[in-house]
Structures are given as C-alpha cells and as structure tokens.
Protein backbone atom coordinates (compact mmCIF):
# COMPACT_ATOMS: atom_id res chain seq x y z
CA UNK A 1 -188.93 -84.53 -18.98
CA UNK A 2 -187.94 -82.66 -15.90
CA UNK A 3 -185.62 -83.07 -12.77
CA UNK A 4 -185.74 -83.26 -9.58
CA UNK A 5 -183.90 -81.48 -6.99
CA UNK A 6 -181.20 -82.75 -5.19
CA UNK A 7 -177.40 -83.31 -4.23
CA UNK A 8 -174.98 -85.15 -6.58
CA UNK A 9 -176.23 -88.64 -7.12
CA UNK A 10 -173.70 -91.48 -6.01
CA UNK A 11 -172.44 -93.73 -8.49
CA UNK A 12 -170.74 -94.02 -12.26
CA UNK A 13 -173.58 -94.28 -13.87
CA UNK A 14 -173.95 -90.66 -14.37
CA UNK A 15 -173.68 -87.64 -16.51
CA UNK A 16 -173.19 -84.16 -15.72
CA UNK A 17 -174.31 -80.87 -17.48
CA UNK A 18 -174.67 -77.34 -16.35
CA UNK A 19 -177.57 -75.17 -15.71
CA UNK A 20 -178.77 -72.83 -17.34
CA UNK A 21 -180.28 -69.75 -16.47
CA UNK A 22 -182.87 -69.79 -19.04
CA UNK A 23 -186.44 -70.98 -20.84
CA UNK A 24 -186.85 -74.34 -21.38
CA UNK A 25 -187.73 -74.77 -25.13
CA UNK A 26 -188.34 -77.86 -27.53
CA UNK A 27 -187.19 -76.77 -31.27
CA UNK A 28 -188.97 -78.64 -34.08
CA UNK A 29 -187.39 -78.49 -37.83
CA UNK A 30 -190.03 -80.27 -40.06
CA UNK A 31 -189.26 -79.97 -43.94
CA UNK A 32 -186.89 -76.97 -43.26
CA UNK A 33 -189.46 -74.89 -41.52
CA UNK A 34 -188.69 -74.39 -37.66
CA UNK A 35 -191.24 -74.34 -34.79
CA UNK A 36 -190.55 -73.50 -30.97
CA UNK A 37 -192.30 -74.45 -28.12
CA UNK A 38 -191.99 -73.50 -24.72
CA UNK A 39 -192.06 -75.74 -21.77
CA UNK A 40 -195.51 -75.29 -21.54
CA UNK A 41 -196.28 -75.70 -25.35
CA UNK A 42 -197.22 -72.48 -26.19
CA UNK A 43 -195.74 -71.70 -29.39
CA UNK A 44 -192.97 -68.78 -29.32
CA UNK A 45 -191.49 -69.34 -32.84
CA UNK A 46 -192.09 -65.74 -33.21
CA UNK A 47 -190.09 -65.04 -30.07
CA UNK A 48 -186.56 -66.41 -31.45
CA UNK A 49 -186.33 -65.59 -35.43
CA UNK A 50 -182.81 -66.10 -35.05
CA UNK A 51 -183.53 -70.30 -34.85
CA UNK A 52 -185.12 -69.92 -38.55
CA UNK A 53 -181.74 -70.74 -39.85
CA UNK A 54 -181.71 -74.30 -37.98
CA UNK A 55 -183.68 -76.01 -40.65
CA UNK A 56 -180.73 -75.42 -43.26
CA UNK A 57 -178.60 -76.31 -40.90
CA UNK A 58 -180.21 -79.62 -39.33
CA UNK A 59 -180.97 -80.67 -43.08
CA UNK A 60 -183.26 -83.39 -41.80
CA UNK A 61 -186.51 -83.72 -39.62
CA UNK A 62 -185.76 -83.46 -35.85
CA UNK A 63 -186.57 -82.11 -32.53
CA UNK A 64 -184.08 -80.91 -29.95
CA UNK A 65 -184.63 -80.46 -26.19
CA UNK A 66 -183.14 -77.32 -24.05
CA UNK A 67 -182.89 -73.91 -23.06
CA UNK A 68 -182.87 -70.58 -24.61
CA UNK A 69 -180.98 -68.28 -23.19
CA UNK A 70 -179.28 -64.57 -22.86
CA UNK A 71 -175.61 -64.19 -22.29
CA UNK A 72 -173.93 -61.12 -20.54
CA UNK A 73 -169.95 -61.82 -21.35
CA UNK A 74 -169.58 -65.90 -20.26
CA UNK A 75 -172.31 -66.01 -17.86
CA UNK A 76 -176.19 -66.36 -18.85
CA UNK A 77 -178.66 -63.82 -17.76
CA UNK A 78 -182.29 -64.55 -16.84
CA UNK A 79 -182.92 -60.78 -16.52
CA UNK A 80 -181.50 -59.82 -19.49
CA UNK A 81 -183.66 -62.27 -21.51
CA UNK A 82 -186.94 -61.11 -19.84
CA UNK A 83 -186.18 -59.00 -22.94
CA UNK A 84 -187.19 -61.49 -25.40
CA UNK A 85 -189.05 -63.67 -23.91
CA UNK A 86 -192.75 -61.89 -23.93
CA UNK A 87 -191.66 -60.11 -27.48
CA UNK A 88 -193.40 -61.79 -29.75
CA UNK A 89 -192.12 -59.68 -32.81
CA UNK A 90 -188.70 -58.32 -31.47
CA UNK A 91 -186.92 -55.10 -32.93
CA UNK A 92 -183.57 -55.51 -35.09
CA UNK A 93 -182.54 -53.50 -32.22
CA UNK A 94 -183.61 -56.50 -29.84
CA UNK A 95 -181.98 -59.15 -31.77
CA UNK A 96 -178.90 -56.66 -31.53
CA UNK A 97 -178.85 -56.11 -27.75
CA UNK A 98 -180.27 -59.35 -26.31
CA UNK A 99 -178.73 -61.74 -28.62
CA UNK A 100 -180.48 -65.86 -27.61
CA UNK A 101 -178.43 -68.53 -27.68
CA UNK A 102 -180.26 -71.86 -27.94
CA UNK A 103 -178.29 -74.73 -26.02
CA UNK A 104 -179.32 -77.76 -27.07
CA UNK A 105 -179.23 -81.00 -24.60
CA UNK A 106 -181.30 -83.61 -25.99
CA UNK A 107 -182.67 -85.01 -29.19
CA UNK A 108 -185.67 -86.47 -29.01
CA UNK A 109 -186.73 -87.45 -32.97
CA UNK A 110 -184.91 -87.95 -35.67
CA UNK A 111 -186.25 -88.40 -39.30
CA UNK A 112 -189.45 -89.18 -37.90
CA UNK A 113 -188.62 -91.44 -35.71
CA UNK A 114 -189.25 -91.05 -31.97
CA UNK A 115 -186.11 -91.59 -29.57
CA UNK A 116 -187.42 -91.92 -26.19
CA UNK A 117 -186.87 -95.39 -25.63
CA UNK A 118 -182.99 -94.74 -26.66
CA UNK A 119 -180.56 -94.03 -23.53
CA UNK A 120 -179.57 -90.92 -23.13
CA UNK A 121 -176.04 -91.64 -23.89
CA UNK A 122 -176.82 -92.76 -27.53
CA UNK A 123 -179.08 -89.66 -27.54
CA UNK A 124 -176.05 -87.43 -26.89
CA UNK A 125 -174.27 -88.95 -29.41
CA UNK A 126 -176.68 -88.57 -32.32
CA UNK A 127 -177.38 -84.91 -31.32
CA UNK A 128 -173.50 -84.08 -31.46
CA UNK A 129 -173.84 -85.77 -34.93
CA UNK A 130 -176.77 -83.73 -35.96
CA UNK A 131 -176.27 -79.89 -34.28
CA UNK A 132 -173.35 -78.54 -34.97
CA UNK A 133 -172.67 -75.20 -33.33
CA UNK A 134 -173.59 -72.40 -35.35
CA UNK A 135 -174.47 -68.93 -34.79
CA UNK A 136 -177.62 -68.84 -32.55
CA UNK A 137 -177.14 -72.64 -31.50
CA UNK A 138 -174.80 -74.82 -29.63
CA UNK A 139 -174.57 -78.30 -27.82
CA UNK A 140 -172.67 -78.29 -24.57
CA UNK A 141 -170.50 -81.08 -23.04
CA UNK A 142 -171.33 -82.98 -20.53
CA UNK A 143 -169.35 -84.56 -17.76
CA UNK A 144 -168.74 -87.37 -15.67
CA UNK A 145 -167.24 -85.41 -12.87
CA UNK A 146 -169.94 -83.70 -11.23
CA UNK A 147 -168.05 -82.36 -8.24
CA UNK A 148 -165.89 -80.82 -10.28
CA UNK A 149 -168.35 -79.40 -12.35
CA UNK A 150 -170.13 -78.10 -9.46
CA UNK A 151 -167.22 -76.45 -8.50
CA UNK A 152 -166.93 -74.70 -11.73
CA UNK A 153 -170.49 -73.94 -11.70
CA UNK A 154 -169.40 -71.86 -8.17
CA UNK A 155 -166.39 -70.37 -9.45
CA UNK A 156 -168.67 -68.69 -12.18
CA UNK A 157 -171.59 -68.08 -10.35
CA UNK A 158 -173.61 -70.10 -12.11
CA UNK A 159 -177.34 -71.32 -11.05
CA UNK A 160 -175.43 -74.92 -10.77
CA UNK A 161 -175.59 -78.16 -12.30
CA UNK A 162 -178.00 -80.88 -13.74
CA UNK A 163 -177.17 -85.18 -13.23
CA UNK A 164 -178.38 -87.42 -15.53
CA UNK A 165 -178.60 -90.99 -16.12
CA UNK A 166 -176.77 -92.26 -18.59
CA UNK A 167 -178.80 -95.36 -19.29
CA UNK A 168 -182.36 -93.13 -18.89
CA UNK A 169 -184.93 -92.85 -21.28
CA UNK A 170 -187.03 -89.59 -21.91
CA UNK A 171 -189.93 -89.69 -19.89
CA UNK A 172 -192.05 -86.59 -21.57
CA UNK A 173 -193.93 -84.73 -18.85
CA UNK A 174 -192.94 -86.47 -15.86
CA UNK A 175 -190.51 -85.10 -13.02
CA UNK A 176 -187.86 -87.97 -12.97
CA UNK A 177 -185.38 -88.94 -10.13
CA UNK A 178 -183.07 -90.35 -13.62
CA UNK A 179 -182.64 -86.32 -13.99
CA UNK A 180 -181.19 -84.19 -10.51
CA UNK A 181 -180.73 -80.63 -10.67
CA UNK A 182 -177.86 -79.54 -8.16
CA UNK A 183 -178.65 -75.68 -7.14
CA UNK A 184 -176.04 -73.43 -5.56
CA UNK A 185 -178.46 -70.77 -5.18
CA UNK A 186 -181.96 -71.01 -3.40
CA UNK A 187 -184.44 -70.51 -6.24
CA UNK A 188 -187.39 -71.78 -7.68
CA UNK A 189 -190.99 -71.12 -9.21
CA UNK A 190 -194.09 -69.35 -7.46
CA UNK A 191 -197.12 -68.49 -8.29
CA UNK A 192 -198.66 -64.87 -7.94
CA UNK A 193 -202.04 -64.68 -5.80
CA UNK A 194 -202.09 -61.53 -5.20
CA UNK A 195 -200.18 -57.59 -4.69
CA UNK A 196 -199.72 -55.04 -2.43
CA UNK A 197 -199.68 -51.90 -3.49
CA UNK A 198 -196.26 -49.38 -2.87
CA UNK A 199 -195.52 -46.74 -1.29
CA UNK A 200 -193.65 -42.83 -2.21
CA UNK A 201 -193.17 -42.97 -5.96
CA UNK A 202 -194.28 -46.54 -6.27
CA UNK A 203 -198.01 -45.31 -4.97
CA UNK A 204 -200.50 -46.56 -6.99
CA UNK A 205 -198.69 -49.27 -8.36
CA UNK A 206 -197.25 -52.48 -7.37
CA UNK A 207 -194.74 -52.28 -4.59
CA UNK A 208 -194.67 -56.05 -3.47
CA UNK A 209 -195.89 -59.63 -5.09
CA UNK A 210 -197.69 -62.07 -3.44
CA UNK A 211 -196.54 -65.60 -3.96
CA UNK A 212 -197.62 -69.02 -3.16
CA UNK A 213 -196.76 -72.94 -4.07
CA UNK A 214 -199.52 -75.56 -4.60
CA UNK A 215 -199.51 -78.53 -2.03
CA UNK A 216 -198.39 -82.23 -2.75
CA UNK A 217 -195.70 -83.49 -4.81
CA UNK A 218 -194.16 -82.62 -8.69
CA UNK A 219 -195.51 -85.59 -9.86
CA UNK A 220 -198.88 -85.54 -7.89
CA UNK A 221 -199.47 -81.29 -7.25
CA UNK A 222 -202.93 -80.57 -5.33
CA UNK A 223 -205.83 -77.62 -5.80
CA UNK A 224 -204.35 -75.89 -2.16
CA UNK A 225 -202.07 -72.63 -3.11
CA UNK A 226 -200.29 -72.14 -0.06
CA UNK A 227 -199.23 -68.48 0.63
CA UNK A 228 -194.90 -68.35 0.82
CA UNK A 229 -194.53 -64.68 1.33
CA UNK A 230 -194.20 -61.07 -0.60
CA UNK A 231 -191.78 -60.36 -3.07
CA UNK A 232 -191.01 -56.80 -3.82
CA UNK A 233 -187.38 -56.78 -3.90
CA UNK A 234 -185.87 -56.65 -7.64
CA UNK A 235 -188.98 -55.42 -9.44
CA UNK A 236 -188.50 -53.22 -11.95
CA UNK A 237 -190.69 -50.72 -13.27
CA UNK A 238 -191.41 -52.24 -16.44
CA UNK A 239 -191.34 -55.48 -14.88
CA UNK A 240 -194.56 -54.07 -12.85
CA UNK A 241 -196.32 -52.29 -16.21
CA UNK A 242 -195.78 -56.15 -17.96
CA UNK A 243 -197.29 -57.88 -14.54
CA UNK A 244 -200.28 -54.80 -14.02
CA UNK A 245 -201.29 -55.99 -17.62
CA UNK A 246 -201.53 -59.58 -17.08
CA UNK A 247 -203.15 -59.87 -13.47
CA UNK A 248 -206.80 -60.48 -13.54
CA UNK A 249 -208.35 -59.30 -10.91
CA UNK A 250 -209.78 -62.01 -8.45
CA UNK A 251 -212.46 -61.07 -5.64
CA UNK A 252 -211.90 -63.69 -3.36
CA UNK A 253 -208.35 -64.32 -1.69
CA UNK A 254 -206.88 -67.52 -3.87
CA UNK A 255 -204.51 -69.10 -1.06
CA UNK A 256 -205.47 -71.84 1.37
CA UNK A 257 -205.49 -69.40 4.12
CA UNK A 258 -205.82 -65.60 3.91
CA UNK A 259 -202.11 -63.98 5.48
CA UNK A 260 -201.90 -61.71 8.01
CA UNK A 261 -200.95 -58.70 5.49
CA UNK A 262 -200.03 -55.17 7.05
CA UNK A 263 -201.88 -53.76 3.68
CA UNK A 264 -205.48 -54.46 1.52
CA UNK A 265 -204.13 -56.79 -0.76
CA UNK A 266 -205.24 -56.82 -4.11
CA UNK A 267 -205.89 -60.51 -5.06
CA UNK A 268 -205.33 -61.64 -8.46
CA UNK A 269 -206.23 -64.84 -10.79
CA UNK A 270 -203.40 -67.69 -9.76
CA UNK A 271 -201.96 -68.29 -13.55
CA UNK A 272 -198.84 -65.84 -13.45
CA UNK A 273 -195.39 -67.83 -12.57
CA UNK A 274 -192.70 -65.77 -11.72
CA UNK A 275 -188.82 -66.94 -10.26
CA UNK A 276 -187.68 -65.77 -6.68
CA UNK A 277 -184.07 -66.09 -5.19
CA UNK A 278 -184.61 -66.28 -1.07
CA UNK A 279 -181.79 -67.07 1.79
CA UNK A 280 -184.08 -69.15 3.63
CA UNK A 281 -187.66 -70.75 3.90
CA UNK A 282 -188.34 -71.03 7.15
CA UNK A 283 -190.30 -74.37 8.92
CA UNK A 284 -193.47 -71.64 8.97
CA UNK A 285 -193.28 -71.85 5.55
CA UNK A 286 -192.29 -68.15 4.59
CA UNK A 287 -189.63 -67.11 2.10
CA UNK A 288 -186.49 -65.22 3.66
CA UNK A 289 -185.15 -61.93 2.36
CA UNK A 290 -186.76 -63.01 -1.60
CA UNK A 291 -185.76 -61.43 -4.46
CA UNK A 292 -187.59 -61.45 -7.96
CA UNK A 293 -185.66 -63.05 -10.45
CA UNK A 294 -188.40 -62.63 -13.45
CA UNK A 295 -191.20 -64.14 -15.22
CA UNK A 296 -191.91 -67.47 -16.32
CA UNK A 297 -193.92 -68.27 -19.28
CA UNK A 298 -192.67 -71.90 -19.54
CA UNK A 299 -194.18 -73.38 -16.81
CA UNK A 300 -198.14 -74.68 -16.02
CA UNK A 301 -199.06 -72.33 -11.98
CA UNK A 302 -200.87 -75.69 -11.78
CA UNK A 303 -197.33 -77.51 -11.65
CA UNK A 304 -195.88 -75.10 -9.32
CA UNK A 305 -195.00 -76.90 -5.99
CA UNK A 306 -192.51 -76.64 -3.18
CA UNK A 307 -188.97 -77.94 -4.64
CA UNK A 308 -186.55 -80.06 -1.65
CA UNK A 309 -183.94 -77.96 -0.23
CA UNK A 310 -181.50 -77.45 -2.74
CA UNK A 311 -177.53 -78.40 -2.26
CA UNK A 312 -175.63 -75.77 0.20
C-alpha cells in the first residue's frame, strides 16, 4: 500500500506518523527463518543480516510493513544507507559503520492469518503487541496531532510526515488517498533515460543524469517517459562507478520528445530509479536547481510518475 501526496487531511479520523528517509521493506518471519523484500519484491534478505535475529524475537509467523533505514545521530540518512542498500553481502566493517534500523509501521499477517481487512488502528495495536523494540528493530508512535508533528518533522529537518486513516484497510499495491504523505522538502522518484558526459576531471565519465517521469496517474501510469531535466548536482564518484555499471546502453532516445541538450547524450535503458531534491518544477515541466539524493531499488521505473506539489 502506498500514499499519496498531499497536505494534512481535515478531520479526527486520522493518524499521524513520520517519514522516513529510507527503503520501503516488507519483513517475513516464517518458522523462525526471516525473509526481506523490497518494495518492489526483490528479495534483499542478504542486504540486512542484522533482521536474522527477528524470528527469535517475533516467536510466531508474521509479516511487518516499513522502512529500513540509516541513522546519522537522531536524524535518518538516505545517503548514508546507499551503503547497504546494493551490498548484498556487507563487511563486519559495514554492519559497523552503517548500522540499519528497521522501523516497523504495519502488520499485515499474523500466525497465518492475513490482516488486511482489519483497520489500521487494530493493526497498530497487534504490532505493538508483537515487535518489541530490540536492537536492529523498532515500532514508532503515531499521532493524532499532525500539525504538530509536522512541526517537529521541521524542527528536525526531517523529509516530513505520513496521515493515515484510522479506520483503513491495507490495500496491497494500490496508491491510496486513506494514506497522505505531507513533504517539507520537494522530492520524489525519476527515472534515468539517459547521461551527459562531464567535463575537467569528470571527462569521460558521467557529469550529469538525465531524468524523466512517465505520464498519467499513480494508479493508472502510461508508456510516455517525459524528459524533467539533468541532474548532476550531488553525484558522487562512486555513486557514478555503481550507475556506469548498471546503464544499458539504449540507441534510440527513450523520452517522449528528444530535449534540446547542449551535449551528445548518451541514452540509456529506462529501468534505473534514482531520488532528486529540486526548488521548483516549473509549468514547462523542468526540474529547478535538482540535486541527487540516491538510488532507488524499491520502486518499479514503470510506476514512476509526476507526484502533486507537495506541502510548502
């Protein structure tokens, strides 16, 4: 189940959580043993070894919803998990310096049964039951005052907050309006069509990103990549070795419309997500003054589509 985006929702009937700057993840414990999926299902069990110890802990059959994430002092870190998340067999050195924390916000079965059709609520309250914090794991609290949640969201810098209903159900795979995700910062997912190559000591490798959205809705996404802009601004270099080594090369341009580019562009296979932070997109449909935030490996580039303008 996913959100949408939006401003605070009117009305009581509401729950409030923050969010997380992380990788969405469903964790499975099935007689002891512990599987992880990513929002995409691909299986990254591998990824988080630290979660092995759930399935003593959980002592039952169950599957949690949430995020994984990196923490640098209070405040979590998509960079710094960029880390873990392509690692498929991380260092003891890894685990030591990029510690994950899994945060844990929904339950979804429970001793084999499915809870979908539960409200969310009751679902809280049997995952507070069942996950207790422990050393790789926690379940955070939820609020019913949103504003001032927001507000603490701000005063930490935080990517912002989620609303949810309390009465909802878990609708698996669909964007719901029951779920509102309250940004403070302009960001979202895009979908890499293509590079330019750099300049000085960046010649001959990637100096900016190509970046696109596909047309229509989140619940209804079209075939048409539309072309957003160039990203160059916080790649790293081994953010550009990991990104040279996935691109497959395309021959023909992959957008809608080929953009007016001031270099050859080098035009790539549309199946790499990555996460930009912009000021502004403009009514010509061009990010503002982007910034890459990092790779994405739980989310479908077929899903990718332009988010509403998020809360200022």
């Amino acid at each position: 189940m996913k959100a949408t985006s939006g401003s605070i929702p009117s009305g009581s009937d509401w729950l409030a959580e923050l969010k997380w700057d992380g990788m969405r993840m469903q964790v499975a414990v099935r007689d002891g043993a512990v599987t992880l999926w990513s929002g995409s299902g691909r299986d990254v069990t591998s990824h988080f070894p630290e979660l092995a110890a759930l399935g003593d802990a959980v002592g039952l059959d169950a599957v949690f919803d949430g995020e994984v994430a990196v923490f640098e002092g209070t405040r979590p870190s998509f960079h710094q998990l960029q880390h873990r998340i392509h690692v498929s067999q991380p260092t003891a050195q890894q685990l030591t310096e990029f510690p994950i924390v899994f945060l844990g916000f929904d339950l979804l079965s429970l001793d084999g049964s499915e809870l979908f059709d539960i409200p969310l609520i009751d679902r809280r309250r049997l995952l507070d039951q069942v996950l207790e914090d422990g050393p790789s794991w926690r379940v955070p609290q939820h609020s019913d005052d949103a504003e001032g949640l927001l507000q603490l969201a701000r005063a930490h810098e935080l990517e912002g907050i989620v609303c949810k209903r309390a009465r909802s159900t878990y609708q698996p795979g669909r964007r719901s309006p029951s779920w509102v995700k309250v940004k403070l910062r302009s960001r979202q997912e895009f979908v890499v069509g293509g590079w330019l190559g750099g300049s000085g000591s960046l010649d001959g490798t990637i100096g900016s990103l190509l970046v696109g959205v596909y047309g229509g809705s989140p619940e209804s996404p079209t075939t048409d990549l539309h072309f957003a802009g160039s990203v160059g601004s916080g790649l790293r270099d081994d953010t550009r070795t990991k990104l040279a080594a996935a691109f497959a090369p395309k021959a023909e341009c992959p957008f809608t419309a080929v953009p007016q580019l001031d270099k050859t562009p080098h035009w790539v296979e549309p199946t790499t997500v990555v996460e930009v932070e912009y000021s502004i997109w403009d009514d010509d449909s061009l990010l503002w003054h982007p910034s890459f935030r990092g790779i994405r490996i739980d989310r479908e580039a077929t899903e990718v589509v332009r988010e509403s303008t998020p809360a200022e």
